[in-house]
Protein backbone atom coordinates (compact mmCIF):
# COMPACT_ATOMS: atom_id res chain seq x y z
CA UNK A 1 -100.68 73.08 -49.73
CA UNK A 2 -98.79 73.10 -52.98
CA UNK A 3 -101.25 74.65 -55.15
CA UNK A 4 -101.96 77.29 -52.51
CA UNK A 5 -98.73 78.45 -51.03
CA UNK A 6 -96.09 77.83 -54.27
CA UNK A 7 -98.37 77.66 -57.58
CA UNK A 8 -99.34 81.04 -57.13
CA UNK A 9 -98.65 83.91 -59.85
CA UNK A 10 -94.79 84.60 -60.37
CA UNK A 11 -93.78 81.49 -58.47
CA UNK A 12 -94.60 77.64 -59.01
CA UNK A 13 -97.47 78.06 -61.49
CA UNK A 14 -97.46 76.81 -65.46
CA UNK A 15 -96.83 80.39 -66.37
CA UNK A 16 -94.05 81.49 -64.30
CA UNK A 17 -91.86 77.62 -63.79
CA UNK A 18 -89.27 79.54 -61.27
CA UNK A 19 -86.13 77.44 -61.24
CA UNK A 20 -88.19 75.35 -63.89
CA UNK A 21 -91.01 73.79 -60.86
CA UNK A 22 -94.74 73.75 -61.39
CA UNK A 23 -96.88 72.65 -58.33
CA UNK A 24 -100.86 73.53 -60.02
CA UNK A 25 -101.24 69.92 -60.48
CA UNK A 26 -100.42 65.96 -58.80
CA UNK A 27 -98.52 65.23 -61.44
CA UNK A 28 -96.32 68.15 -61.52
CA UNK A 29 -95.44 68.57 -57.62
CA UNK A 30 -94.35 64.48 -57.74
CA UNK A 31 -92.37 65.90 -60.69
CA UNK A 32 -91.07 68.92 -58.97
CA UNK A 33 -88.86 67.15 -56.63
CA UNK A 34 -91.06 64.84 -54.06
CA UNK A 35 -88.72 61.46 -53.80
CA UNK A 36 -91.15 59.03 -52.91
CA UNK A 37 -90.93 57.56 -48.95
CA UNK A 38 -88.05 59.49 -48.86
CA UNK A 39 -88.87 63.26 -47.68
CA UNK A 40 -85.45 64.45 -46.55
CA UNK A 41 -84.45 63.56 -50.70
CA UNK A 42 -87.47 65.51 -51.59
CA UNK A 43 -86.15 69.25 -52.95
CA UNK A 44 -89.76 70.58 -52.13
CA UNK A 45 -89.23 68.86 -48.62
CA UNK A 46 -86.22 70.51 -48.12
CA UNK A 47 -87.11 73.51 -49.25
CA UNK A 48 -89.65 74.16 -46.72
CA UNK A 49 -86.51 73.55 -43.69
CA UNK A 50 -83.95 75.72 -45.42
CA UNK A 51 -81.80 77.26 -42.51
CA UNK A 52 -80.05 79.49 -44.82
CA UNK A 53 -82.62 82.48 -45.90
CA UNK A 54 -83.80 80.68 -48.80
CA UNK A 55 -86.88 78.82 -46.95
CA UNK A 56 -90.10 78.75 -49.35
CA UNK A 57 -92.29 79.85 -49.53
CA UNK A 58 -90.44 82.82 -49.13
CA UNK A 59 -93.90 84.76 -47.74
CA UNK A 60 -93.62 83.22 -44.68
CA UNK A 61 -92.82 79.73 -43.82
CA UNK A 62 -95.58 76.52 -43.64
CA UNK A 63 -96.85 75.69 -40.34
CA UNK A 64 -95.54 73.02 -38.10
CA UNK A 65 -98.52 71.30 -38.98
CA UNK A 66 -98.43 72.14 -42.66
CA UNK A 67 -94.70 70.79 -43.21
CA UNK A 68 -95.35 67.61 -40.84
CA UNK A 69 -98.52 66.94 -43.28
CA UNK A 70 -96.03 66.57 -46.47
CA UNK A 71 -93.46 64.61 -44.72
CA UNK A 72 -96.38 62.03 -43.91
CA UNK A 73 -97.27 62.28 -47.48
CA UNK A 74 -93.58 61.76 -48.75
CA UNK A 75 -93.25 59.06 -45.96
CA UNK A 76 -96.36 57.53 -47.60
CA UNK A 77 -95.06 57.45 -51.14
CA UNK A 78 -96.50 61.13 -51.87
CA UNK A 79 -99.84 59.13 -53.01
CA UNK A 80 -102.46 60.53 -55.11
CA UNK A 81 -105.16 60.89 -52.33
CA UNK A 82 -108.72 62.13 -53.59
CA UNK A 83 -110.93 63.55 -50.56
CA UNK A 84 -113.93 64.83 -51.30
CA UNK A 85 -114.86 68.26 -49.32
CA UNK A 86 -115.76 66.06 -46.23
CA UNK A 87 -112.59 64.43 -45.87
CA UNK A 88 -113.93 61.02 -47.04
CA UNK A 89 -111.76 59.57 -49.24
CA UNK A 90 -112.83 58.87 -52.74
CA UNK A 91 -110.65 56.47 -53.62
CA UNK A 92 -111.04 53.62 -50.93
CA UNK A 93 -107.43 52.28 -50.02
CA UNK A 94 -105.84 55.82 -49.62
CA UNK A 95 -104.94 57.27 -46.18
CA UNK A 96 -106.86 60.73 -46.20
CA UNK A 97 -105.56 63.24 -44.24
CA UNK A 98 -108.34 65.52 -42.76
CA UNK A 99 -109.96 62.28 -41.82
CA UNK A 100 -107.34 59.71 -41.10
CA UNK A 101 -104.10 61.88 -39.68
CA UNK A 102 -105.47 64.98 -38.69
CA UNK A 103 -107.32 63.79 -35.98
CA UNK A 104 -104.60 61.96 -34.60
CA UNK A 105 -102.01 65.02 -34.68
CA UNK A 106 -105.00 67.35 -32.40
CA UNK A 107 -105.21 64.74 -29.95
């Protein structure tokens, strides 16, 4: 969700760092402002709530869905889950999303 809605050209990427935030990689969106277990601490988190005209991204806001997927992930510890195209997870331990909460949110 990060890489595709705020790491794009002029925003969150390497090249552009607006308000100094890169989210192309794990290790810079946990560096960007994701608070561990602690979403509503998280400036990305926050971010995607904002009341006040400055909601991101500022195309159009995340889904419902979208924004209740990175508030599990923040409420998780904002691990480093690897799924493979599948949804199985690669690394066996991790919670994987497509495979382990998405189901669960349909129902």
């Amino acid at each position: 969700l990060f890489q595709t809605n705020c790491a794009i050209s002029g925003c969150h990427n390497s090249t552009s760092k607006v308000e100094g935030l890169v989210f192309d990689s794990y290790e810079t969106i946990r560096a960007g402002g994701i608070t561990p277990y602690e979403p509503n601490k998280s400036k990305a988190y926050q971010v995607m709530h904002a009341e006040n005209g400055n909601m991101m991204p500022p195309s159009g806001p995340l889904t419902r869905e979208q924004r209740t997927l990175v508030r599990l992930w923040i409420e998780q510890g904002a691990p480093n889950t690897q799924c493979d195209d599948d949804g199985n997870i690669i690394d066996d331990g991790t919670v994987c999303y497509s495979r382990d909460v998405a189901p669960i949110l349909v129902s």
